[in-house]
Each structure stands twice: as structure tokens, then as C-alpha cells.
C-alpha atoms as a PDB file:
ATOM      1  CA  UNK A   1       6.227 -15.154  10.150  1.00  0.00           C
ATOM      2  CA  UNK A   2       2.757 -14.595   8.553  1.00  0.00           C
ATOM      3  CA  UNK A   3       1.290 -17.730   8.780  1.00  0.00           C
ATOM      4  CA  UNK A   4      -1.408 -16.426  10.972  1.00  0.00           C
ATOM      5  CA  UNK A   5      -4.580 -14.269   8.221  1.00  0.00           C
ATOM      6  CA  UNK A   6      -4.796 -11.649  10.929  1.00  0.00           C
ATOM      7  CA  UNK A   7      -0.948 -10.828  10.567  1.00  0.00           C
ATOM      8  CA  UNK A   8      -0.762 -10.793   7.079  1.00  0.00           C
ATOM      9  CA  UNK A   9      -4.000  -8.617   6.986  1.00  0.00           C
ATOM     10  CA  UNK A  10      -2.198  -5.957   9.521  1.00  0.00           C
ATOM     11  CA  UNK A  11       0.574  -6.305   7.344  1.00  0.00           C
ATOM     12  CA  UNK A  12      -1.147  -5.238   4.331  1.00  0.00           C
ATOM     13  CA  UNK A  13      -2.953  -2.553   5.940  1.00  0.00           C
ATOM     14  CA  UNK A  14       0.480  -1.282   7.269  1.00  0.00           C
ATOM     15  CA  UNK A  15       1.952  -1.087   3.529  1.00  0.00           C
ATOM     16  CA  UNK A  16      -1.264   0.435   2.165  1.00  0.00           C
ATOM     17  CA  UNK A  17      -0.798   2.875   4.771  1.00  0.00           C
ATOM     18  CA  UNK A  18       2.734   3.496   4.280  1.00  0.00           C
ATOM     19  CA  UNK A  19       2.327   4.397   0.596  1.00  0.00           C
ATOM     20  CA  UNK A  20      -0.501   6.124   0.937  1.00  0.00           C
ATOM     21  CA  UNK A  21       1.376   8.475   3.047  1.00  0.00           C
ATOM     22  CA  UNK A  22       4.185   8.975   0.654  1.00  0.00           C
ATOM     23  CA  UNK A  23       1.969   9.281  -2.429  1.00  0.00           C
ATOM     24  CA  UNK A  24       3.016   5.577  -4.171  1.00  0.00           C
ATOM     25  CA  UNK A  25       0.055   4.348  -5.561  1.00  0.00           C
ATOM     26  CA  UNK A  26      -0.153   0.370  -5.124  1.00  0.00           C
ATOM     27  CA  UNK A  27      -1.438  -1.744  -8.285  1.00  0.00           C
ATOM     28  CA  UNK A  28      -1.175  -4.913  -7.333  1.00  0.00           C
ATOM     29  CA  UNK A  29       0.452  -6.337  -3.784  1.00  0.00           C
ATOM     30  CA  UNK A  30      -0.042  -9.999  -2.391  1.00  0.00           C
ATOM     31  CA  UNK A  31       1.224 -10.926   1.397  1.00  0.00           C
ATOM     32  CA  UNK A  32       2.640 -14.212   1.299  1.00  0.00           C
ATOM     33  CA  UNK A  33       3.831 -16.306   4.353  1.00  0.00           C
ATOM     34  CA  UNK A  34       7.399 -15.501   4.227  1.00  0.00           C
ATOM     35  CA  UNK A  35       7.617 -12.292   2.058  1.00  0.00           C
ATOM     36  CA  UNK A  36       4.899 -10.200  -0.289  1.00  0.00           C
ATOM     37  CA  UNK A  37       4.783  -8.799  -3.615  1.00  0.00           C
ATOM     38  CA  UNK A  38       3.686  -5.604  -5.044  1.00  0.00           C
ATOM     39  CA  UNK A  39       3.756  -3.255  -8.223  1.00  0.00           C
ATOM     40  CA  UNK A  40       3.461   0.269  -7.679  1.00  0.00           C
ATOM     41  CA  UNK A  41       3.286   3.531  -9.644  1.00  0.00           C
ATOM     42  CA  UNK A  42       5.504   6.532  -7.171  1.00  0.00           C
ATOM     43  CA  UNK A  43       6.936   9.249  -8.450  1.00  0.00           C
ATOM     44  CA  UNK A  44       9.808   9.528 -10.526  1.00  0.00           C
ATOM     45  CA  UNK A  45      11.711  11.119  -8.291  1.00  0.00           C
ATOM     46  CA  UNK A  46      12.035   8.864  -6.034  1.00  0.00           C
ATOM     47  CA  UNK A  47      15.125   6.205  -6.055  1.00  0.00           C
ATOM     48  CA  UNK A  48      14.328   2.560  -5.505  1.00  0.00           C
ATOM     49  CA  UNK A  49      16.357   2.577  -2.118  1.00  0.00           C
ATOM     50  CA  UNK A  50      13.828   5.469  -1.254  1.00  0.00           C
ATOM     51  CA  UNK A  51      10.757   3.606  -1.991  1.00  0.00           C
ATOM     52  CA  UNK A  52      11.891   0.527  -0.276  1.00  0.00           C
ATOM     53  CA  UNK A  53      13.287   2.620   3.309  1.00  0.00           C
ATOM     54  CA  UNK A  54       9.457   4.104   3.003  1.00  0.00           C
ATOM     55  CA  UNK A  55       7.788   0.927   2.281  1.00  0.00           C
ATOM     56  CA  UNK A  56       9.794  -1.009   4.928  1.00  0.00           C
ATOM     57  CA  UNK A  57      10.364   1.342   7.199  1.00  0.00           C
ATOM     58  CA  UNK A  58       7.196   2.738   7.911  1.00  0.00           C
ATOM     59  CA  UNK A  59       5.191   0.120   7.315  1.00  0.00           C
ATOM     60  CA  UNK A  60       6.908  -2.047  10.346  1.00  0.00           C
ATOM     61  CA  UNK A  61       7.068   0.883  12.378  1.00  0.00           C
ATOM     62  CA  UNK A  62       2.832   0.661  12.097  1.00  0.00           C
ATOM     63  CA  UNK A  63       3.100  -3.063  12.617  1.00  0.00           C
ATOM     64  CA  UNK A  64       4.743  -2.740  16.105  1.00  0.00           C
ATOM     65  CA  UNK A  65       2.305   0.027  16.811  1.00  0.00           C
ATOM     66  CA  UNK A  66      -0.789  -2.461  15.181  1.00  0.00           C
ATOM     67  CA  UNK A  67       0.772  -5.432  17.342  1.00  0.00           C
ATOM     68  CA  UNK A  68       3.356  -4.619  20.267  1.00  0.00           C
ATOM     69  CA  UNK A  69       3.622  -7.827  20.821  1.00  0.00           C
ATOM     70  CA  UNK A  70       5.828  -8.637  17.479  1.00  0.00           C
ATOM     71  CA  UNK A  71       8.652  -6.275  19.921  1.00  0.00           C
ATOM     72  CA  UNK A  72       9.294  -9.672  21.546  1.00  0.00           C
ATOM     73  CA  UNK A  73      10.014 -11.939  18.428  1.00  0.00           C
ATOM     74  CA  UNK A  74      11.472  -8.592  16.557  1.00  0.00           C
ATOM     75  CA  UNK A  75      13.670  -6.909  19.487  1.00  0.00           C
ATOM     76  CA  UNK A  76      15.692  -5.041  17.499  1.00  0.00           C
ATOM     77  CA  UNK A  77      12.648  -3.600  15.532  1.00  0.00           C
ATOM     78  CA  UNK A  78      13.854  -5.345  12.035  1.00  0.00           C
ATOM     79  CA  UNK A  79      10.349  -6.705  10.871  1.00  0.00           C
ATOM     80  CA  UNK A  80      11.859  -7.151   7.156  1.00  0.00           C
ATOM     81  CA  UNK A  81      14.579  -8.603   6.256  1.00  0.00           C
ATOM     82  CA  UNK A  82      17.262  -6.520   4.532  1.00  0.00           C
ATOM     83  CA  UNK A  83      17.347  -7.223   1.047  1.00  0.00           C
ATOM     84  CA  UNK A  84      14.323  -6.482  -1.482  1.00  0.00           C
ATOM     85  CA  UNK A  85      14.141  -6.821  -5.162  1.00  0.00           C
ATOM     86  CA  UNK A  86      12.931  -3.722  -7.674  1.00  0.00           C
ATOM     87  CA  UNK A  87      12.781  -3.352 -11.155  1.00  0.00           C
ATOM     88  CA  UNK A  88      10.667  -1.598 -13.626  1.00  0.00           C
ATOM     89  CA  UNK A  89       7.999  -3.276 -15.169  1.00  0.00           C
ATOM     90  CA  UNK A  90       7.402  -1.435 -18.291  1.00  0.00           C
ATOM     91  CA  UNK A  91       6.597  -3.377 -21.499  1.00  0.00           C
ATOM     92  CA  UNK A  92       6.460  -6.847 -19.704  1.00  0.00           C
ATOM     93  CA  UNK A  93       3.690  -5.278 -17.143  1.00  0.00           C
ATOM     94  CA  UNK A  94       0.753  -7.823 -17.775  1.00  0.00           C
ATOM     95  CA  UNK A  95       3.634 -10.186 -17.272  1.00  0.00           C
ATOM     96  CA  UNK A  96       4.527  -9.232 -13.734  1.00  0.00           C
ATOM     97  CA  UNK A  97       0.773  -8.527 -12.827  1.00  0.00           C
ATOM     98  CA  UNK A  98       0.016 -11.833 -13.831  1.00  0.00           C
ATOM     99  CA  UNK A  99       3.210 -13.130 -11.879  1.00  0.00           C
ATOM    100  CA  UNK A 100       2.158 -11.658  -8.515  1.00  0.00           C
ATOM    101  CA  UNK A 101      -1.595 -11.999  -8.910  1.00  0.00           C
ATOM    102  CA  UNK A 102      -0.920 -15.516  -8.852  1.00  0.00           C
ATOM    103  CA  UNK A 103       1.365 -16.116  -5.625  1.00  0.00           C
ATOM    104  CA  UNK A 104      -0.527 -18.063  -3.954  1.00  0.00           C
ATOM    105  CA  UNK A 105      -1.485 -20.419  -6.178  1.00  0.00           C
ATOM    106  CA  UNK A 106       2.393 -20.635  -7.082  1.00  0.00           C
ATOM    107  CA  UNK A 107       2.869 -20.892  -3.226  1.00  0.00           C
ATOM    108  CA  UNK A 108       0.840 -23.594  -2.279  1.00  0.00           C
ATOM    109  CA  UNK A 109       2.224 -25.910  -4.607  1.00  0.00           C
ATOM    110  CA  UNK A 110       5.774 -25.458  -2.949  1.00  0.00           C
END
């Protein structure tokens, strides 16, 4: 779906926003074509499910607000897809920086 810079750009801005609202700072996050990438430092407190539902929620509920037009391709207002992947980072965190960081170039080849 984000094949177009200028979507992937307001999609960014919408998950910058999103966290920035709910506290989670973001370390790293790369918008792909299909499907980003981020790490991020939120509280401990806060579940995984939580994080994503934030993350997801709000950030395509600024998207439809950034772009009404995505209400025609997304009528049902699911921007994301369901499913997400989370896990902690901790000692292999150069490892996953690294991984993401690189996404494009990973990408492109593909």
C-alpha cells in the first residue's frame, strides 16, 4: 500500500505521533512498502497488546484524518493488518538495530 514516498512519510508521521502521545519513545522505525519496523523504549507497564492497539490504532485513525481518501480503499477503517510481531530486544539490541536499520537495502533485493 505504501509504494507512493508521500504515504509512507504520513505514515511515519502518524506513528511518531501516536507514541509520542502515549509516552513510547521510538529508537529506530523504518516504513517499508508493505509493513514497517520499529524498536521502542515504553513503559513497563504497558503489555505488548497495549503498545500495539496504541501504535495501530491511533496511528491509522491520524492516517484517515492525514488522507480521507484511504476511507475508500480501507472502508472498514482497518489500515493494518491484524497480526504484529514483538519481542524484547535486550542483549541482542545492536543486533535488531542493525536488522531494521537496514530494511531497505534487505528489501530491494527481494
Amino acid at each position: 500500500m505504501m509504494r507512493k514516498e508521500k504515504l509512507r512519510v504520513y505514515c511515519k508521521v502518524a506513528i511518531e505521533e501516536a507514541c509520542k502521545r502515549h509516552k513510547i519513545e521510538i529508537v529506530i522505525l523504518r516504513v517499508l512498502d508493505e509493513h514497517s519496523h520499529m524498536i521502542v523504549d515504553c513503559p513497563r507497564t504497558m503489555s505488548d497488546a497495549k503498545l500495539m492497539q496504541i501504535i495501530k490504532g491511533l496511528s491509522s485513525y491520524l492516517l484517515f484524518r492525514i488522507c480521507p481518501n484511504l476511507r475508500k480503499r480501507y472502508p472498514r477503517g482497518h489500515f493494518w493488518n491484524g497480526g504484529y510481531f514483538c519481542a524484547g530486544c535486550g542483549s541482542d539490541f545492536d543486533r535488531a538495530y542493525s536488522y531494521i536499520e537496514n530494511q531497505e537495502l534487505h528489501h530491494a533485493f527481494h
